[in-house]
PDB file of N, CA and C in Angstrom:
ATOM      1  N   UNK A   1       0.822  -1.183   0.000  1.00  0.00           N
ATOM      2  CA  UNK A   1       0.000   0.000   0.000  1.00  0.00           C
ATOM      3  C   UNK A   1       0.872   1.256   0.000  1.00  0.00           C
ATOM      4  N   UNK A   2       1.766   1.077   0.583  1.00  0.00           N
ATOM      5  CA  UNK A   2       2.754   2.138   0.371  1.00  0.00           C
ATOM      6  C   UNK A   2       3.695   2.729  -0.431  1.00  0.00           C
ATOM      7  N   UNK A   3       3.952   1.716  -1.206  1.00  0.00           N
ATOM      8  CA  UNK A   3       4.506   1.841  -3.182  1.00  0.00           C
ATOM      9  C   UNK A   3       3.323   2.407  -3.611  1.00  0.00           C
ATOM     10  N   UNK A   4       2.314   2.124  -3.733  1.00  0.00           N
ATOM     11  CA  UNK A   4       1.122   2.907  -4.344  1.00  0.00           C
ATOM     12  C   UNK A   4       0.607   4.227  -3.866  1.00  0.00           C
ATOM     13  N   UNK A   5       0.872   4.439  -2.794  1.00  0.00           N
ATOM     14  CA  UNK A   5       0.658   5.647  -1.973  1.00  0.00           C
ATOM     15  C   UNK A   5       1.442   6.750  -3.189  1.00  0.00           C
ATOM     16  N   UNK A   6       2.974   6.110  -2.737  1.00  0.00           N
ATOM     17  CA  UNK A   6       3.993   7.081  -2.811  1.00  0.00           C
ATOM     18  C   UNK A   6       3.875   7.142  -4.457  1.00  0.00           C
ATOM     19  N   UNK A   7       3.649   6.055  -5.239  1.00  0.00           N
ATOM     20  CA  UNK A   7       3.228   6.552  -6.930  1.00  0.00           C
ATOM     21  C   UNK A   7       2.128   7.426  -6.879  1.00  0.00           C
ATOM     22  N   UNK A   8       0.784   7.302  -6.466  1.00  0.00           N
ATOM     23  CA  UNK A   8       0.211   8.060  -6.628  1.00  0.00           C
ATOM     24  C   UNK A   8       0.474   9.930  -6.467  1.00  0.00           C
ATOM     25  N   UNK A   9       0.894  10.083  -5.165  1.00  0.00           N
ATOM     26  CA  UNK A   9       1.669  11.331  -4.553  1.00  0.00           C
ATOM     27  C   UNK A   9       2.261  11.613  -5.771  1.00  0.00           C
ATOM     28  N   UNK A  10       3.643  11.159  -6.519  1.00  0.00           N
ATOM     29  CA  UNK A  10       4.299  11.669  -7.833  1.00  0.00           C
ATOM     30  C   UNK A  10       3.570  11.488  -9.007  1.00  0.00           C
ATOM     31  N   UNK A  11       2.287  10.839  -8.686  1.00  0.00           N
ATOM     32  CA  UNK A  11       1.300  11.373  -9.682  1.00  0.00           C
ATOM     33  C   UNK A  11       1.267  10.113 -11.108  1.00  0.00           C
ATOM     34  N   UNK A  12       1.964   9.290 -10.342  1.00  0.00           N
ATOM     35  CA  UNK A  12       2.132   7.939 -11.494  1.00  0.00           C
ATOM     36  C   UNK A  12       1.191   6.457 -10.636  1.00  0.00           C
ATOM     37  N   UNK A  13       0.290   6.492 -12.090  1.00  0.00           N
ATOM     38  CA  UNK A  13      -0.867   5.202 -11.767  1.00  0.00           C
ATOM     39  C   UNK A  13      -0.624   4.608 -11.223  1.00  0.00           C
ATOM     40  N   UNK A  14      -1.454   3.642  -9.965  1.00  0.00           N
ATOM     41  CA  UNK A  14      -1.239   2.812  -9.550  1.00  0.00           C
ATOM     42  C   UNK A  14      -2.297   1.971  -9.021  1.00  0.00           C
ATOM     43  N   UNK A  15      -2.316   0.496  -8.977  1.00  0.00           N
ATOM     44  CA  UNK A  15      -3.232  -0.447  -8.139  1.00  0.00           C
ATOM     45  C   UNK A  15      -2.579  -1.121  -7.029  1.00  0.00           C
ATOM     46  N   UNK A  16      -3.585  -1.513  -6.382  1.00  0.00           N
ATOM     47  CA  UNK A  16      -2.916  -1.649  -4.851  1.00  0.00           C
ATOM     48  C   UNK A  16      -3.150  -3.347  -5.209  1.00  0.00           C
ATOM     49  N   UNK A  17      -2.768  -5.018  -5.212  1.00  0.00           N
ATOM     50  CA  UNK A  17      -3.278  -6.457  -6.109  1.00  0.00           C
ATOM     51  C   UNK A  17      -3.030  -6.916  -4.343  1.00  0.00           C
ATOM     52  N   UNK A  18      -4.282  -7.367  -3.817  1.00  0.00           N
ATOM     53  CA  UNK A  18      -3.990  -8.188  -2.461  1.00  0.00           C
ATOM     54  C   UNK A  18      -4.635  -9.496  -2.616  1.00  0.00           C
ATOM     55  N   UNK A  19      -4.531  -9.950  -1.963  1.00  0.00           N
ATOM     56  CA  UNK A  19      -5.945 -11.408  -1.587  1.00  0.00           C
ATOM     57  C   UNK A  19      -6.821 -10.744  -0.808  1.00  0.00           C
ATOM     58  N   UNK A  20      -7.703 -11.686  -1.250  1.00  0.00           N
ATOM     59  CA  UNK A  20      -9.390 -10.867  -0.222  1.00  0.00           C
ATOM     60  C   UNK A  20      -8.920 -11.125   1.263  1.00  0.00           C
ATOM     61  N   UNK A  21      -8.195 -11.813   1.656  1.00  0.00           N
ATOM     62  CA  UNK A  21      -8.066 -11.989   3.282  1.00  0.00           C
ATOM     63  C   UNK A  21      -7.157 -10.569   3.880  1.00  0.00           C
ATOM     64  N   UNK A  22      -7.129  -9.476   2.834  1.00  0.00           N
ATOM     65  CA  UNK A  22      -6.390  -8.370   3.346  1.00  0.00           C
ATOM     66  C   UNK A  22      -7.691  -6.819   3.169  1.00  0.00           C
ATOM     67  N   UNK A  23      -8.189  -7.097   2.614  1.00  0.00           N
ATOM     68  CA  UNK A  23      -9.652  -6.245   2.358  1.00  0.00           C
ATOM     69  C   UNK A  23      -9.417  -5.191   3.598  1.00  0.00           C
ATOM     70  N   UNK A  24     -10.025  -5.678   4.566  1.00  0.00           N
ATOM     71  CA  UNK A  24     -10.183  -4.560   6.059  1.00  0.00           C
ATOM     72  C   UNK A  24      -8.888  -4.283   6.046  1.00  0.00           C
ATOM     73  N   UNK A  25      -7.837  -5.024   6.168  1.00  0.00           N
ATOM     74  CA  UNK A  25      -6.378  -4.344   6.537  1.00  0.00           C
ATOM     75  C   UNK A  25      -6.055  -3.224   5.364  1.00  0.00           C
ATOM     76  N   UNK A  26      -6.190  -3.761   4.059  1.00  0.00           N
ATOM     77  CA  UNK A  26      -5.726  -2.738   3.129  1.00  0.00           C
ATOM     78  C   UNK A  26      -6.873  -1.202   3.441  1.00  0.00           C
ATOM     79  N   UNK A  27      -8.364  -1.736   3.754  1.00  0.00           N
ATOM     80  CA  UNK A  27      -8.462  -0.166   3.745  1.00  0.00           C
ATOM     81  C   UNK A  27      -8.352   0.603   5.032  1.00  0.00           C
ATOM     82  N   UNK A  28      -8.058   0.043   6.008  1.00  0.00           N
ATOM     83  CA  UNK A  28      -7.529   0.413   7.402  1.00  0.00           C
ATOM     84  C   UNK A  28      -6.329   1.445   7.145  1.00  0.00           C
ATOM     85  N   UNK A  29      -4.956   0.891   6.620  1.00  0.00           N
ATOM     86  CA  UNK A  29      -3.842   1.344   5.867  1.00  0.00           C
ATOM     87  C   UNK A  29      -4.246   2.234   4.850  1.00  0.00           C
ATOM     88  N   UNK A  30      -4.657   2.411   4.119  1.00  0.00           N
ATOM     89  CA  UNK A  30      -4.854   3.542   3.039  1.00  0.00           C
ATOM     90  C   UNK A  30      -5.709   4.349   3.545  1.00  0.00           C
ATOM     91  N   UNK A  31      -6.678   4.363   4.437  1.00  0.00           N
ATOM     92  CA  UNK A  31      -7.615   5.875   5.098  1.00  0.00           C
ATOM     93  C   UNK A  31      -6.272   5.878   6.032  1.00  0.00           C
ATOM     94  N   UNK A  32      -5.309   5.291   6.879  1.00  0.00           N
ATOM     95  CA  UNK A  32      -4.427   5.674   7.671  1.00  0.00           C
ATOM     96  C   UNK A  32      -2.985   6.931   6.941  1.00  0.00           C
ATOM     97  N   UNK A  33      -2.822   6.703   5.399  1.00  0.00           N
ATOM     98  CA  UNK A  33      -2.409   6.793   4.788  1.00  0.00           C
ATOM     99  C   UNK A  33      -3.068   8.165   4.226  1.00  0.00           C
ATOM    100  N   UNK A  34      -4.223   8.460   4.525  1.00  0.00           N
ATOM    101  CA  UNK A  34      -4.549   9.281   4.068  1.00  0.00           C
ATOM    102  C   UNK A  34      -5.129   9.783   2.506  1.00  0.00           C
ATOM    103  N   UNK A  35      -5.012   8.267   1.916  1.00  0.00           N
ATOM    104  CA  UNK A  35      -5.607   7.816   0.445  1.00  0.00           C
ATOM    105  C   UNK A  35      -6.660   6.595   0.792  1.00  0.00           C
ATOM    106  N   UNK A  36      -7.848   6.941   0.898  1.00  0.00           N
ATOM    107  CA  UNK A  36      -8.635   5.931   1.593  1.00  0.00           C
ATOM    108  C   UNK A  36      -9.195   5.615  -0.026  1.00  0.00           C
ATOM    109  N   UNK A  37      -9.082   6.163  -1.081  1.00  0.00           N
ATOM    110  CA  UNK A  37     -10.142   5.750  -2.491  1.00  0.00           C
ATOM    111  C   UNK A  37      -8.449   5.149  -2.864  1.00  0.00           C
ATOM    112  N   UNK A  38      -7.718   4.812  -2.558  1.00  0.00           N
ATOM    113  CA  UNK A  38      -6.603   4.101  -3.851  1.00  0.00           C
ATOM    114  C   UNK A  38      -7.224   3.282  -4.470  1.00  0.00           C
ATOM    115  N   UNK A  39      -6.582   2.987  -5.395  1.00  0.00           N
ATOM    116  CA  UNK A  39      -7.467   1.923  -6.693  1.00  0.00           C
ATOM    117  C   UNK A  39      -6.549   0.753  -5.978  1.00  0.00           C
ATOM    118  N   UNK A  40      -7.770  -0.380  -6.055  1.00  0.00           N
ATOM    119  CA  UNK A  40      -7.463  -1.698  -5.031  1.00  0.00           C
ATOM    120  C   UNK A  40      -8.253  -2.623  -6.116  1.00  0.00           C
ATOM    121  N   UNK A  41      -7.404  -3.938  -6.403  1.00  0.00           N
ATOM    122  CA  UNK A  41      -7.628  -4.947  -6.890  1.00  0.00           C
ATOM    123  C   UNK A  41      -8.160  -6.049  -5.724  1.00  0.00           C
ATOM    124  N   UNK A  42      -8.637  -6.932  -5.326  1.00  0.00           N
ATOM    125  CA  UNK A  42      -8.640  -8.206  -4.602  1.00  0.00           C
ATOM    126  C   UNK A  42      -8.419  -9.519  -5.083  1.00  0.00           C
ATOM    127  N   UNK A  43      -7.716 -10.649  -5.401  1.00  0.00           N
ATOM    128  CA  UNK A  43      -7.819 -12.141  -6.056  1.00  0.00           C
ATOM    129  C   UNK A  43      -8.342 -12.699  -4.999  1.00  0.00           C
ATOM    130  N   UNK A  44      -8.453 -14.238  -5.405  1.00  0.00           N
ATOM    131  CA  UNK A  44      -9.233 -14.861  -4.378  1.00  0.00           C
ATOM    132  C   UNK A  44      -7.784 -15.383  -3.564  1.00  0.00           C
ATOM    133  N   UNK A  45      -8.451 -15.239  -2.135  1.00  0.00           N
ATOM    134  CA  UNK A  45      -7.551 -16.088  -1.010  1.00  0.00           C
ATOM    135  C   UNK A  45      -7.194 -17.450  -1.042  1.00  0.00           C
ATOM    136  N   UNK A  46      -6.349 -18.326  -0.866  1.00  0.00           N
ATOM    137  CA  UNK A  46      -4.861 -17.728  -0.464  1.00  0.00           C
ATOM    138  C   UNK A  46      -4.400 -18.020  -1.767  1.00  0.00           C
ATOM    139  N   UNK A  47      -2.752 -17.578  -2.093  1.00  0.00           N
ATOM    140  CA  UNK A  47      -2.090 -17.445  -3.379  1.00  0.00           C
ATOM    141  C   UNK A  47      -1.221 -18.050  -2.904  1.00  0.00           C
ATOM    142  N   UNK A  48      -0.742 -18.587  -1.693  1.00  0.00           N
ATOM    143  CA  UNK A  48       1.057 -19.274  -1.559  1.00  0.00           C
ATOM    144  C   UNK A  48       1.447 -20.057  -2.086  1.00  0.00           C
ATOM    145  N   UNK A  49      -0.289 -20.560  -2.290  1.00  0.00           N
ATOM    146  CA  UNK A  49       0.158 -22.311  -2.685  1.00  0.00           C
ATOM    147  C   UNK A  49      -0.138 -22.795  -4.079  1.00  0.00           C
ATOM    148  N   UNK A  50      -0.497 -21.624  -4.878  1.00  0.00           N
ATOM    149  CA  UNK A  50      -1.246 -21.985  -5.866  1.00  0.00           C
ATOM    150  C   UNK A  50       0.216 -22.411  -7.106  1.00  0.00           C
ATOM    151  N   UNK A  51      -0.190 -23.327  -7.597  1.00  0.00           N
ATOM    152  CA  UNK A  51       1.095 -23.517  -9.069  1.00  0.00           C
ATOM    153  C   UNK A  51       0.810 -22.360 -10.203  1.00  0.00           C
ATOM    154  N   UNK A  52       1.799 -22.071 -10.829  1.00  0.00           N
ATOM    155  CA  UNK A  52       1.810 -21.387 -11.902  1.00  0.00           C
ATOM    156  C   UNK A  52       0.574 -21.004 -12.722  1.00  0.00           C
ATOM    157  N   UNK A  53       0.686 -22.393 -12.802  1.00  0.00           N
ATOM    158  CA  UNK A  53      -0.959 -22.109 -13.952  1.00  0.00           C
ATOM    159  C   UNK A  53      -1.982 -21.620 -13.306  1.00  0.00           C
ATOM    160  N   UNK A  54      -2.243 -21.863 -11.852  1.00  0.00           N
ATOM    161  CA  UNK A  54      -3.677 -21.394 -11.220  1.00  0.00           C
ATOM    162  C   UNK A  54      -3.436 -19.967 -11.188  1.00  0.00           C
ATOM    163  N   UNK A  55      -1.871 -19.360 -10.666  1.00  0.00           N
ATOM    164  CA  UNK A  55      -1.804 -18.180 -11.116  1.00  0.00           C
ATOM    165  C   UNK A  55      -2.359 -17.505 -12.146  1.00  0.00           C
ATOM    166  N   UNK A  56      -1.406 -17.967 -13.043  1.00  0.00           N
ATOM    167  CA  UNK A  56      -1.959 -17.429 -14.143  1.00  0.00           C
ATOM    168  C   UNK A  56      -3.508 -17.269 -14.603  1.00  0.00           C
ATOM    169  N   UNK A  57      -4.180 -18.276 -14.426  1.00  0.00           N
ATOM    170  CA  UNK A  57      -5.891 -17.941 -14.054  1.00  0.00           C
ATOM    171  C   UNK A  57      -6.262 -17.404 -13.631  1.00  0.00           C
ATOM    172  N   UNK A  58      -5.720 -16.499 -12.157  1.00  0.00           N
ATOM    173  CA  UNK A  58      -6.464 -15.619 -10.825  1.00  0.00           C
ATOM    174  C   UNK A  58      -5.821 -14.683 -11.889  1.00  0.00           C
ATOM    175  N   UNK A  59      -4.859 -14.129 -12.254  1.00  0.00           N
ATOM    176  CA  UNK A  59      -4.394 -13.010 -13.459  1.00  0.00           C
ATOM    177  C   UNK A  59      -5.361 -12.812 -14.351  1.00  0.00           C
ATOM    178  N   UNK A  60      -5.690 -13.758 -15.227  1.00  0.00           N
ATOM    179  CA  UNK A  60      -6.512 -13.674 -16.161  1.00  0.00           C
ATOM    180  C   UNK A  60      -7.668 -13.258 -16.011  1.00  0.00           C
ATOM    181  N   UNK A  61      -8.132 -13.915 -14.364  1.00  0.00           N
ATOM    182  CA  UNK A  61      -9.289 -13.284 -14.073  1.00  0.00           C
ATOM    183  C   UNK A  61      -9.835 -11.494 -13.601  1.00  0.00           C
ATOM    184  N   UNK A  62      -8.619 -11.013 -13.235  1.00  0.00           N
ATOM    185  CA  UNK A  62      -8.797  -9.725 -13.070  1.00  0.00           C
ATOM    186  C   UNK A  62      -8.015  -9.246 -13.474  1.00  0.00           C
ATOM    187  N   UNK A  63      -7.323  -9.145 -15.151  1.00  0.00           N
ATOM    188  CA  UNK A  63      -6.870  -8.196 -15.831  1.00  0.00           C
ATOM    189  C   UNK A  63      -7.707  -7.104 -16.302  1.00  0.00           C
ATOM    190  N   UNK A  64      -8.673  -7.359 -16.276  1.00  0.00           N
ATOM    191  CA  UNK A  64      -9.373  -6.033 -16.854  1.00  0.00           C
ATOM    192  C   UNK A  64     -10.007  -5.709 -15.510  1.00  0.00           C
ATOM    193  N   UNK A  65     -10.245  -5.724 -14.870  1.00  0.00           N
ATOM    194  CA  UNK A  65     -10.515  -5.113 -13.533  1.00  0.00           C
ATOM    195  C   UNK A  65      -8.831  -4.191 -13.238  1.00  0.00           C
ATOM    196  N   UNK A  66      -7.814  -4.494 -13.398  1.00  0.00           N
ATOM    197  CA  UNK A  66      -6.651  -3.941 -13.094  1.00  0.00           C
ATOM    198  C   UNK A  66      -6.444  -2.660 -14.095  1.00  0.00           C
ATOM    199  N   UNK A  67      -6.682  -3.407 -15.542  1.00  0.00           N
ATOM    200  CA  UNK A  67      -6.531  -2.236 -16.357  1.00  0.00           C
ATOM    201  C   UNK A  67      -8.043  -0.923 -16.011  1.00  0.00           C
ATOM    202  N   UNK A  68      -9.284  -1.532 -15.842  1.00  0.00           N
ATOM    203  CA  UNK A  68     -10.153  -0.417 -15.594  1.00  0.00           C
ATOM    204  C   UNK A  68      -9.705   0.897 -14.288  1.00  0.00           C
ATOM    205  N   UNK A  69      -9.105  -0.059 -13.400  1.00  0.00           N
ATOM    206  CA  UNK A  69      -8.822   0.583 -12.045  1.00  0.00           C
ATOM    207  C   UNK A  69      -7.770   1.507 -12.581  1.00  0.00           C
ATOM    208  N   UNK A  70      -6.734   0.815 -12.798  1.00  0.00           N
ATOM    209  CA  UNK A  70      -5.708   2.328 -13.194  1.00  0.00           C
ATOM    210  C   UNK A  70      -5.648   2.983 -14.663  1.00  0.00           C
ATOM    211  N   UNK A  71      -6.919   3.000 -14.942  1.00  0.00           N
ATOM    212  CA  UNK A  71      -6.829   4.175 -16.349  1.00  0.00           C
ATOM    213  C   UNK A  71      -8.011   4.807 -16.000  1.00  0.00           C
ATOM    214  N   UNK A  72      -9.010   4.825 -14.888  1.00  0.00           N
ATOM    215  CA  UNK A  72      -9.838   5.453 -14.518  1.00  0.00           C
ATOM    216  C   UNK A  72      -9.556   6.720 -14.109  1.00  0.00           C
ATOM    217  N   UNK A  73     -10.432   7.596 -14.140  1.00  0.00           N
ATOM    218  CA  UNK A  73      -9.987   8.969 -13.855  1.00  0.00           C
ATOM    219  C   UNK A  73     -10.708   9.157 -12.501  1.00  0.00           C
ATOM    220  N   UNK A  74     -10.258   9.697 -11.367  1.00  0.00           N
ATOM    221  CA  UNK A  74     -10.844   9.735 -10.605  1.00  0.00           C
ATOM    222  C   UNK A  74     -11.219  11.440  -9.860  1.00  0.00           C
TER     223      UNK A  74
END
């Protein structure tokens, strides 16, 4: 949240990509932060364990959710 903070501040796009098991924490941290609207992605929980390819699926599944979030004008 804090790479994205600090891009946003210099004014360069950014998405915040967590697992849903960080939801409350990420927006706890960003209203703490003082950017409570950052553009925030969620995948599904958990990612440690997933192989490549399932990766690549949770990707696939919210690439355009990623691209809408940071070319949005806000």
């Amino acid at each position: 949240m804090h790479d994205i903070v600090d891009l946003e501040t210099r004014g360069v796009p950014g998405v915040f990509i967590a697992s849903s098991e960080f939801v409350s924490g990420a927006d706890a941290q960003a209203a703490a932060l003082g950017f409570p609207d950052v553009a925030r992605v969620y995948v599904a929980h958990p990612i440690q364990d997933r192989t490549d390819e399932e990766m690549r699926a949770l990707v696939h599944g919210v690439v355009d959710e990623v691209i809408a979030a940071i070319t949005s004008v806000a």
